[in-house]
Protein backbone atom coordinates (compact mmCIF):
# COMPACT_ATOMS: atom_id res chain seq x y z
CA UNK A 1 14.54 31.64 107.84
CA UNK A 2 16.84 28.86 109.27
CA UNK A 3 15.62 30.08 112.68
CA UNK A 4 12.11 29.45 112.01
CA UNK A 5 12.63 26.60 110.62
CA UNK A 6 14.79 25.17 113.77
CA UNK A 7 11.75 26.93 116.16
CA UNK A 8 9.23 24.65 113.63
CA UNK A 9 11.32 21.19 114.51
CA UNK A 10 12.07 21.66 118.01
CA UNK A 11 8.06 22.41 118.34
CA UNK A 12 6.87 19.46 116.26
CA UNK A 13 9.96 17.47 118.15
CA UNK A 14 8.10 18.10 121.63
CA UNK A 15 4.89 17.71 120.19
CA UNK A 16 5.75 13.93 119.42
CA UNK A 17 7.46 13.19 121.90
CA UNK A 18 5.20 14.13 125.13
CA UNK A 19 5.80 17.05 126.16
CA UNK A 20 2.66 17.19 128.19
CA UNK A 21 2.13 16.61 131.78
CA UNK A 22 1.98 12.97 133.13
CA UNK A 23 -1.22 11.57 134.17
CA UNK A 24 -0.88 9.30 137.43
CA UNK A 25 -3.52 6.44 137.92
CA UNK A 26 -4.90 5.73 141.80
CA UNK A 27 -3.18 2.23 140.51
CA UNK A 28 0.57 4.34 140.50
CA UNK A 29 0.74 5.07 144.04
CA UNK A 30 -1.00 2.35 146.81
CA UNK A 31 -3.84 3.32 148.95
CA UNK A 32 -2.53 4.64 152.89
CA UNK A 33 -5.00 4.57 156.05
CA UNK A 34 -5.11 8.32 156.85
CA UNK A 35 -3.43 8.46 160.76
CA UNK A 36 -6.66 9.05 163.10
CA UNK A 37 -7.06 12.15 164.69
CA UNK A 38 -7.51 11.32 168.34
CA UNK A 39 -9.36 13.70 171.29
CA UNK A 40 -7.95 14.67 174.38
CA UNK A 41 -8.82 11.33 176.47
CA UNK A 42 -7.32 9.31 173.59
CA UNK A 43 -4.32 11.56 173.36
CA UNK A 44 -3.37 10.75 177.31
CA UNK A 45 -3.99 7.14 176.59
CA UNK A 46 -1.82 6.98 173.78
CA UNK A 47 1.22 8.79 174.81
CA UNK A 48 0.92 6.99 178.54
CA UNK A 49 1.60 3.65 177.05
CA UNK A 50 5.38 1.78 176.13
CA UNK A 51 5.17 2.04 172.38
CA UNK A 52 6.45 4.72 170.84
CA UNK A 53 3.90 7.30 169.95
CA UNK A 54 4.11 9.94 167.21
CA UNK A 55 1.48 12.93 167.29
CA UNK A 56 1.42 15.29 164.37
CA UNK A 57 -0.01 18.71 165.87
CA UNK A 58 -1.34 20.21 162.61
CA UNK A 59 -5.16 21.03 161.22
CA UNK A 60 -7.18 18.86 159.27
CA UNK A 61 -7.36 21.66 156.15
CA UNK A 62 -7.20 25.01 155.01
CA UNK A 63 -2.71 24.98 155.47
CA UNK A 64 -0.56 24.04 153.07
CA UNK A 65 1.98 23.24 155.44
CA UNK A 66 0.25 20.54 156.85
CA UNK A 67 -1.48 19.52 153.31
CA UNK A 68 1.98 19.00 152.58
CA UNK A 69 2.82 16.79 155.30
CA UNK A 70 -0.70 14.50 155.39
CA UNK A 71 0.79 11.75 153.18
CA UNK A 72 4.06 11.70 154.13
CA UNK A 73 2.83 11.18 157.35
CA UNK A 74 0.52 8.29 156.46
CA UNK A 75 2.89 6.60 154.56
CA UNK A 76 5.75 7.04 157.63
CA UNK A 77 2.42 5.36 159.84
CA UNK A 78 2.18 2.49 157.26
CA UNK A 79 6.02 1.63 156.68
CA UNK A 80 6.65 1.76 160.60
CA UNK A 81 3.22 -0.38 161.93
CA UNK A 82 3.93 -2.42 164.73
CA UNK A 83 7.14 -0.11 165.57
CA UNK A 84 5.72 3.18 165.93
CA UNK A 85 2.24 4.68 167.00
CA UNK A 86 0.91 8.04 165.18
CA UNK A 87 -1.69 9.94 165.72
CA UNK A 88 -2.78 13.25 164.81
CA UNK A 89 -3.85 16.18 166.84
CA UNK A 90 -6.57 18.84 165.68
CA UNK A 91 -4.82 21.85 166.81
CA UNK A 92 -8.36 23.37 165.93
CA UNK A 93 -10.26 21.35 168.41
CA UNK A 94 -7.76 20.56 170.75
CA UNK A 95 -5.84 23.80 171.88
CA UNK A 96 -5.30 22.77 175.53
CA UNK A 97 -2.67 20.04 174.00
CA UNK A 98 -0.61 22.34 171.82
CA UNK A 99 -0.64 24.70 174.96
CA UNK A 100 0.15 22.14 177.22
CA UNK A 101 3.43 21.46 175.19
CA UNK A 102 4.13 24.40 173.42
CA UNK A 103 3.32 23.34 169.75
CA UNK A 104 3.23 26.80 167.82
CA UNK A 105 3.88 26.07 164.36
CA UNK A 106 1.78 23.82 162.29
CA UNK A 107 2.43 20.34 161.80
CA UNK A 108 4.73 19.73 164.64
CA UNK A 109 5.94 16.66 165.82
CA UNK A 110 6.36 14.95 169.51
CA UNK A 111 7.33 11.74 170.48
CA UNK A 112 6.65 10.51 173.01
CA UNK A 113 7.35 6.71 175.10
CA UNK A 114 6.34 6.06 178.88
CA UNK A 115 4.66 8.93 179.11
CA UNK A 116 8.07 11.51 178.58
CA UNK A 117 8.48 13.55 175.54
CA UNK A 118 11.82 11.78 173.57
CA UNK A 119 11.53 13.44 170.10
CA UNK A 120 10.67 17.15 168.51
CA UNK A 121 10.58 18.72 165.56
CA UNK A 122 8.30 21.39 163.44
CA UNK A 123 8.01 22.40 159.33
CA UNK A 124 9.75 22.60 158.05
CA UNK A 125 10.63 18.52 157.50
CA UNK A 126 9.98 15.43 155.97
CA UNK A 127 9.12 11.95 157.33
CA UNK A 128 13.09 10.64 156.41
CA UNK A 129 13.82 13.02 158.80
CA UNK A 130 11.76 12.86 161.40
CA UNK A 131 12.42 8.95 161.14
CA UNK A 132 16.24 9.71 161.40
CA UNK A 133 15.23 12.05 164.52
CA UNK A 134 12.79 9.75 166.25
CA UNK A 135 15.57 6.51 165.73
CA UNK A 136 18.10 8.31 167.81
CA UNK A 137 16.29 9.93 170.25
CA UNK A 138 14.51 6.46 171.14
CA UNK A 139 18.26 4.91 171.42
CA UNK A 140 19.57 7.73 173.39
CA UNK A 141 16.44 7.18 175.52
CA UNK A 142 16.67 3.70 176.08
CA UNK A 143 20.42 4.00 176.38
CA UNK A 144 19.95 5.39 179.69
């Protein structure tokens, strides 16, 4: 009997105090520009200048992987504006590129500054470290 009655308190105990799932607001968590997806003309441009360019190689839906990435990305885009350039690649529409530099796992990430590659990684990640990456592989390029 004790037992039920402990099972009867613990329920009416979570029950009161909200155990239920949180609900979020669009007012919780700012609004982030998406990162463009750019074509192949774009993509030359881009990685020929002297900023530092980003490209995400992923698809624009229909893999969780790169679901998983999307914001993370935009929100690495928006915290590093002025500092860093990203784009995204549509590995669906643009095959030539991920051929051209080996991308075969989706997202992947190159770097990129005058032109040369300076930074790569794949998933699995996170945008902390592909910022840690990218930070020391633009040093250790402009170190030398």
């Amino acid at each position: 009997m004790r037992s039920i009655l402990g099972a009867a308190i613990t329920v009416a105990f979570l029950l009161s105090t909200g155990c239920q799932e949180e609900t979020r607001t669009e007012s919780d968590t700012p609004a982030v520009e998406s990162v463009p997806y750019v074509s192949a003309d774009e993509f030359a441009d881009a990685v020929a200048g002297d900023d530092a360019v980003l490209i995400e190689f992923c698809v624009p839906f229909g893999c969780f992987r790169c679901d998983e990435m999307c914001e993370q990305i935009d929100r690495l885009a928006a915290s590093q504006q002025g500092e860093l350039v990203v784009r995204r690649i549509d590995l669906n529409q643009q095959p030539a590129i991920a051929r051209q530099f080996g991308v075969s796992v989706c997202p992947s990430y190159i770097a990129f500054r005058n032109g040369e590659e300076v930074f790569r990684t794949a998933y699995p990640t996170s945008s902390g470290l592909i910022v840690a990456g990218l930070d020391e592989s633009l040093r250790n390029s402009s170190a030398e």
